[in-house]
Protein backbone atom coordinates (compact mmCIF):
# COMPACT_ATOMS: atom_id res chain seq x y z
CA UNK A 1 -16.27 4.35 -14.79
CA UNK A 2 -12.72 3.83 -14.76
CA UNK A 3 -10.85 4.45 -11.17
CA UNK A 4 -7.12 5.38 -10.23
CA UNK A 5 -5.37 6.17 -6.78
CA UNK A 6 -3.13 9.34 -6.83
CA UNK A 7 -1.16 9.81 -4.02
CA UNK A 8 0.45 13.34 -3.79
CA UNK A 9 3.64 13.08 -2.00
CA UNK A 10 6.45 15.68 -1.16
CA UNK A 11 9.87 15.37 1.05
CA UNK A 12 9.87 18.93 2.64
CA UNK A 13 6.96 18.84 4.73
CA UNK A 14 6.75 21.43 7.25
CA UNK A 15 5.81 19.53 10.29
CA UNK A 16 7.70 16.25 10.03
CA UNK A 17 10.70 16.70 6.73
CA UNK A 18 10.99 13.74 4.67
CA UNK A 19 8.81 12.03 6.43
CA UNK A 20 7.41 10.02 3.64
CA UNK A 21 10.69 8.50 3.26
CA UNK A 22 10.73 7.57 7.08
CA UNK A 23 11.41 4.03 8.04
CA UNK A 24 8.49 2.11 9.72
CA UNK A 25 8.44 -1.58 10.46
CA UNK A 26 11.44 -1.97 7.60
CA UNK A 27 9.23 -0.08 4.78
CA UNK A 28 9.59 3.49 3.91
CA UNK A 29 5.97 4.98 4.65
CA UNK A 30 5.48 6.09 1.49
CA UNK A 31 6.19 2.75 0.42
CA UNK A 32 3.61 0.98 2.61
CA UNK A 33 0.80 3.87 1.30
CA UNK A 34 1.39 2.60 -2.35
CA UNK A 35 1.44 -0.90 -1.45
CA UNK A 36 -1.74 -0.94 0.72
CA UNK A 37 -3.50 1.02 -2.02
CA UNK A 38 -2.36 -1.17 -4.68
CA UNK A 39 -3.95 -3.96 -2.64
CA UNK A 40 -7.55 -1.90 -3.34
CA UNK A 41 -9.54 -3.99 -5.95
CA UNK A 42 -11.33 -1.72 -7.88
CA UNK A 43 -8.68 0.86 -8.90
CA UNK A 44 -7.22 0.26 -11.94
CA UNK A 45 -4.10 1.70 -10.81
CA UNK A 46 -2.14 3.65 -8.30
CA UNK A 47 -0.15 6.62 -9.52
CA UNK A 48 2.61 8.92 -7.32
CA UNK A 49 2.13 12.63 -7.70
CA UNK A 50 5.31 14.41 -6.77
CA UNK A 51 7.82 17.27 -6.93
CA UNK A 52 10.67 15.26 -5.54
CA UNK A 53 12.89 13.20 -8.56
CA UNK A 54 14.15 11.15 -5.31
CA UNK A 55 10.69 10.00 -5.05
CA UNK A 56 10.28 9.57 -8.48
CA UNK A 57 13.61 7.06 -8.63
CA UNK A 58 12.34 5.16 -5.71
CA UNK A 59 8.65 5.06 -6.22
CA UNK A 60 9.64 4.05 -10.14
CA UNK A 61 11.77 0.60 -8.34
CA UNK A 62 8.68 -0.01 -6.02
CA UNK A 63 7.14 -0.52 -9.37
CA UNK A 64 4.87 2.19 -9.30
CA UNK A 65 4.24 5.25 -12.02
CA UNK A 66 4.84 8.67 -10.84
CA UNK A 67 4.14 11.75 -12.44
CA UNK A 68 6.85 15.12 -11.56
CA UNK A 69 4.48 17.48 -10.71
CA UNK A 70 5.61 21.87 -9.78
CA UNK A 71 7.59 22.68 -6.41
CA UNK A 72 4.78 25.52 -5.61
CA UNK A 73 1.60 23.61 -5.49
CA UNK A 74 0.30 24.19 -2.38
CA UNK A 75 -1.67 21.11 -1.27
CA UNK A 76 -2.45 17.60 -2.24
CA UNK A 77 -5.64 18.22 -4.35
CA UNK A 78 -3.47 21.19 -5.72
CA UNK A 79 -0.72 18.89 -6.80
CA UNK A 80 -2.60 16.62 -8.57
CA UNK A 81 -5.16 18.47 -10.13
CA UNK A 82 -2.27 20.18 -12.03
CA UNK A 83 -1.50 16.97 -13.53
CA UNK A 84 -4.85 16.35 -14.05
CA UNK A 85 -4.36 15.95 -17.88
CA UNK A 86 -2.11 13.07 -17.33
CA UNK A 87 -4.43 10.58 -15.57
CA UNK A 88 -7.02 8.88 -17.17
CA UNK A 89 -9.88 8.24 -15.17
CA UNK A 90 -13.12 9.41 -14.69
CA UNK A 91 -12.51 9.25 -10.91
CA UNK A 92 -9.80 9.83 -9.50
CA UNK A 93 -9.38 8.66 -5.28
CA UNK A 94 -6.97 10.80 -3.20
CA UNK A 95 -4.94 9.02 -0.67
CA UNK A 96 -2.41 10.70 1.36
CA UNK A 97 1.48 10.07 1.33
CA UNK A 98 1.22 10.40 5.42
CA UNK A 99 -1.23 7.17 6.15
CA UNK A 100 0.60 4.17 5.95
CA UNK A 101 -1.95 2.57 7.21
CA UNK A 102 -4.30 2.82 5.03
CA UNK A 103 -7.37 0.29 4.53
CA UNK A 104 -7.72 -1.15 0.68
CA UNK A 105 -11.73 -1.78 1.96
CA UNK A 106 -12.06 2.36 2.41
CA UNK A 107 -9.99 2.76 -1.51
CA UNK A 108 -12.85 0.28 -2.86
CA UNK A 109 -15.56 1.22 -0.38
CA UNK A 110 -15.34 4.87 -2.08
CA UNK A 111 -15.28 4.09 -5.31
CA UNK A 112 -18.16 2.04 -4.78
CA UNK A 113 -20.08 4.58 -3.19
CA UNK A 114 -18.81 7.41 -5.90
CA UNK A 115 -20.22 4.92 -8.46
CA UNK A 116 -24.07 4.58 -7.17
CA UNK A 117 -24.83 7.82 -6.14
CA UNK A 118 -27.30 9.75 -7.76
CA UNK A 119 -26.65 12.47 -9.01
CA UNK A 120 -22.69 11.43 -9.56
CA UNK A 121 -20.58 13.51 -6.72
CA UNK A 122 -18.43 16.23 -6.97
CA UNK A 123 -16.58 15.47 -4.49
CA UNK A 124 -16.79 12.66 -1.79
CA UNK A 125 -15.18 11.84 1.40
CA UNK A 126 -15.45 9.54 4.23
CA UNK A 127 -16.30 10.58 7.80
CA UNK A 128 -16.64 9.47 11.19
CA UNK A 129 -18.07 9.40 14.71
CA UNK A 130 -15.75 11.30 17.29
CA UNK A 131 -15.23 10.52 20.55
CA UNK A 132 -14.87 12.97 23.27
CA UNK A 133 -11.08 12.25 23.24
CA UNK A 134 -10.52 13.22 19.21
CA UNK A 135 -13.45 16.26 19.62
CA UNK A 136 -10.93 19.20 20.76
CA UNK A 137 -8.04 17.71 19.10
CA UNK A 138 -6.51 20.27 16.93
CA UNK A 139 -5.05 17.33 14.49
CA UNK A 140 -8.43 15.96 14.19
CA UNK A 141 -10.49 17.16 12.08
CA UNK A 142 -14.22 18.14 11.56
CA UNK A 143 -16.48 17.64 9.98
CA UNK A 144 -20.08 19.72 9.87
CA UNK A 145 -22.50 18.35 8.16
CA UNK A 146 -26.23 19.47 6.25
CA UNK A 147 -29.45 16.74 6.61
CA UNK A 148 -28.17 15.63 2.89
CA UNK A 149 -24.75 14.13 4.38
CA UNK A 150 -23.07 17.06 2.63
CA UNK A 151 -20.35 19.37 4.30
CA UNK A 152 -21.31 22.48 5.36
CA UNK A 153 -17.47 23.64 6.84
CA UNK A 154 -14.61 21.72 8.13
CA UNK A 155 -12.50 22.74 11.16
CA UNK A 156 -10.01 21.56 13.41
CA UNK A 157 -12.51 23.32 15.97
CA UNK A 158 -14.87 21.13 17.21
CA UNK A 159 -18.22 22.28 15.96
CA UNK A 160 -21.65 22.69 16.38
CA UNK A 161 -20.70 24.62 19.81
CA UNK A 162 -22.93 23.50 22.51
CA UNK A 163 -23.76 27.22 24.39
CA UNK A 164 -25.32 25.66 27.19
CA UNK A 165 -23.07 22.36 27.71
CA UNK A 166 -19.36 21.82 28.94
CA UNK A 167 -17.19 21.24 26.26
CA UNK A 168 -16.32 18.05 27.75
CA UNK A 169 -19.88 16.94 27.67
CA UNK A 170 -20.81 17.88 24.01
CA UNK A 171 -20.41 14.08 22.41
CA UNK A 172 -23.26 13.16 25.00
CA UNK A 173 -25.63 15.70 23.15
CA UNK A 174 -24.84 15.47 19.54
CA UNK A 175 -22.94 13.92 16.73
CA UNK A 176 -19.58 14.85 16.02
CA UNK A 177 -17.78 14.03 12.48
CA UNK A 178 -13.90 13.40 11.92
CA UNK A 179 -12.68 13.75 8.54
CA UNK A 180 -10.69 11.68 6.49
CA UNK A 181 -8.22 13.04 4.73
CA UNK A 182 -9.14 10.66 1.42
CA UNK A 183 -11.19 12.10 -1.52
CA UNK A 184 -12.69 10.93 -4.49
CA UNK A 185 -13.33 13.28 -7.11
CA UNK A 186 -14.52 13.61 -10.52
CA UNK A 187 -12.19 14.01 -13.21
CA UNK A 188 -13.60 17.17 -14.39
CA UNK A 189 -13.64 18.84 -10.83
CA UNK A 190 -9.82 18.01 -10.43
CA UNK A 191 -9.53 19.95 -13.69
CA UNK A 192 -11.61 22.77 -12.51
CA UNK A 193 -9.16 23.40 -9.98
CA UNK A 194 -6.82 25.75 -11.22
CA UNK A 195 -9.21 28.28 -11.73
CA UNK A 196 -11.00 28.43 -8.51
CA UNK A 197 -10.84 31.32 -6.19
CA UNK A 198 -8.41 31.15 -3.25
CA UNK A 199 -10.05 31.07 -0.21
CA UNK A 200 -9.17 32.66 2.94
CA UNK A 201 -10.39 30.37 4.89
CA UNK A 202 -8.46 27.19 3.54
CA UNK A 203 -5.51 29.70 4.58
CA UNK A 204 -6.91 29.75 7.58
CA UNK A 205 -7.42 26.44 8.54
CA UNK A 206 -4.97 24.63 6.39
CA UNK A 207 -7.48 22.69 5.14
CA UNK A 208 -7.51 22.31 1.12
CA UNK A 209 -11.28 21.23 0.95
CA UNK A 210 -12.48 24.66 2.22
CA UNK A 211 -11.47 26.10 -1.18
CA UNK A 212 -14.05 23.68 -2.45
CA UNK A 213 -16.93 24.70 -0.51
CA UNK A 214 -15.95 28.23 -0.87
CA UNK A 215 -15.97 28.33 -4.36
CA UNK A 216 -19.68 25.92 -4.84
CA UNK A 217 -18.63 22.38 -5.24
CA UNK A 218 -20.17 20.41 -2.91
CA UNK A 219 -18.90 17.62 -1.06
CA UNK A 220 -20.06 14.66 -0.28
CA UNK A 221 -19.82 12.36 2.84
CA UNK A 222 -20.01 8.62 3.70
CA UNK A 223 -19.96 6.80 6.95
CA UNK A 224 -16.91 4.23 8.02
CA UNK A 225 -15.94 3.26 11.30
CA UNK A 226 -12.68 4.69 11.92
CA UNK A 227 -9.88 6.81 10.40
CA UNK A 228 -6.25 4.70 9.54
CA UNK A 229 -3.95 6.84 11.34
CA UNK A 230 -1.84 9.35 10.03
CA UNK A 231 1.67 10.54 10.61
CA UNK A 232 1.66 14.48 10.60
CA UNK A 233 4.39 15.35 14.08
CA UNK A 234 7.35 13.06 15.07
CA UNK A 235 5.07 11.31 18.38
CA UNK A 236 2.74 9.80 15.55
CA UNK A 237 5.82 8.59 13.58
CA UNK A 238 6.80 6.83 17.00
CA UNK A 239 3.37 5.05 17.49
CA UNK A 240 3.33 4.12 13.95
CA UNK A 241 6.95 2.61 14.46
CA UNK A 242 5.07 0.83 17.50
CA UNK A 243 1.97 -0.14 15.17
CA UNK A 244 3.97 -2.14 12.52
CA UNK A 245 6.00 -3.80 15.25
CA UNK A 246 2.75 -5.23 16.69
CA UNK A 247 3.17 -3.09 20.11
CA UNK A 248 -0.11 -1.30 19.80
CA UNK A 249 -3.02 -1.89 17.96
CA UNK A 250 -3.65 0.14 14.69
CA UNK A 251 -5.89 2.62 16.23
CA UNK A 252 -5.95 6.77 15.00
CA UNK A 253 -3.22 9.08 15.92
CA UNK A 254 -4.80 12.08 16.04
């Protein structure tokens, strides 16, 4: 089964503008995302998905291929499933233009797992054990999960709620799941896409992978250790600055 990294990128993001083009540690972090993912062995190649022709020109000198994708998609899976026809690949990884940290292992341990699971996966993501810290973080988020390993909802709540335990108590009682925001998906899903109902509660939440769920695709989940951070608000930019410069160890933002 033939493998490719797409990483959706755009400079206007609400939150944090050009942000992608942001120096850390002397690399753009859009830069470091394509490198690190480049460094992934099983991939047979890494591919920019944007709207932006700056990115384009730049990405292009990194020596990476980019495909121009509309202005009005409306979220990373959106912007590359509309160019789905372009990528060859019978799975295609997800990997976010805002994590430029990003660990090759994760790229190949997903593929790997995408590749022996039976049946084949819709979709699959990575998850990961919460601590009490992360739990009520709006930035983090959740994951619920079915006695499969399959998501049930996501949320930037923290769920299960715990009716008869404090909040600040609830990792003591139960697992809780973070989310990573990487995906590997079939080839055919990606190209379902376009026609799948809008869901209200993606709008909701801001979370893309609700439309999934909504609509009957299932999603899988694996277990890793940890999230790479991500840079979503200008204080993560500054401890990413710090990360690259050796200050503080790589740890997650949110």
């Amino acid at each position: 089964m033939r493998s490719i990294v797409a990483v959706p990128a755009r400079l206007e993001s609400t939150r944090l503008p050009r942000k992608v083009l942001a120096d850390i540690g002397g690399k753009a972090m859009l830069q470091r995302v394509l490198e690190s993912c480049a460094m992934a062995k099983l991939p047979a190649e890494v591919v920019l998905c944007t709207d932006s022709t700056e990115l384009l020109e730049i990405s292009t000198a990194w020596g990476f291929r980019a495909i121009m994708t509309a202005p009005t998609c409306t979220s990373g899976t959106d912007r590359i499933a509309s160019v789905a026809e372009q990528i060859d690949a019978d799975i295609v990884v997800n990997v976010q233009g805002d994590q430029p940290f990003i660990d090759p292992n994760v790229i190949d341990e997903i593929i790997s797992e995408f590749k022996i699971r039976q049946p084949i996966p819709q979709v699959l993501t990575p998850i990961f054990r919460l601590t009490q810290e992360q739990l009520h973080n709006a930035n983090t988020v959740k994951a619920l999960l079915n006695s499969a390993g399959d998501a049930l909802y996501f949320s930037r709540s923290a769920i299960p709620h715990q009716r008869d335990v404090a909040p600040e108590h609830w990792v003591e009682h139960a697992a809780y799941w973070g989310h990573v925001g990487l995906y590997a998906y079939r080839h055919e899903v990606l190209t379902r896409w376009p026609s799948l109902a809008l869901s209200e509660l993606e709008e909701l939440e801001k979370l893309e992978q609700l439309r999934f769920i909504d609509n009957g695709v299932s999603i899988s989940t694996f277990e890793i250790s940890g999230a790479s951070p991500e840079v979503n608000v200008p204080d993560d930019l500054d401890i990413a600055r710090q990360i690259a410069s050796g200050g503080v160890p790589p740890k997650d933002l949110r």
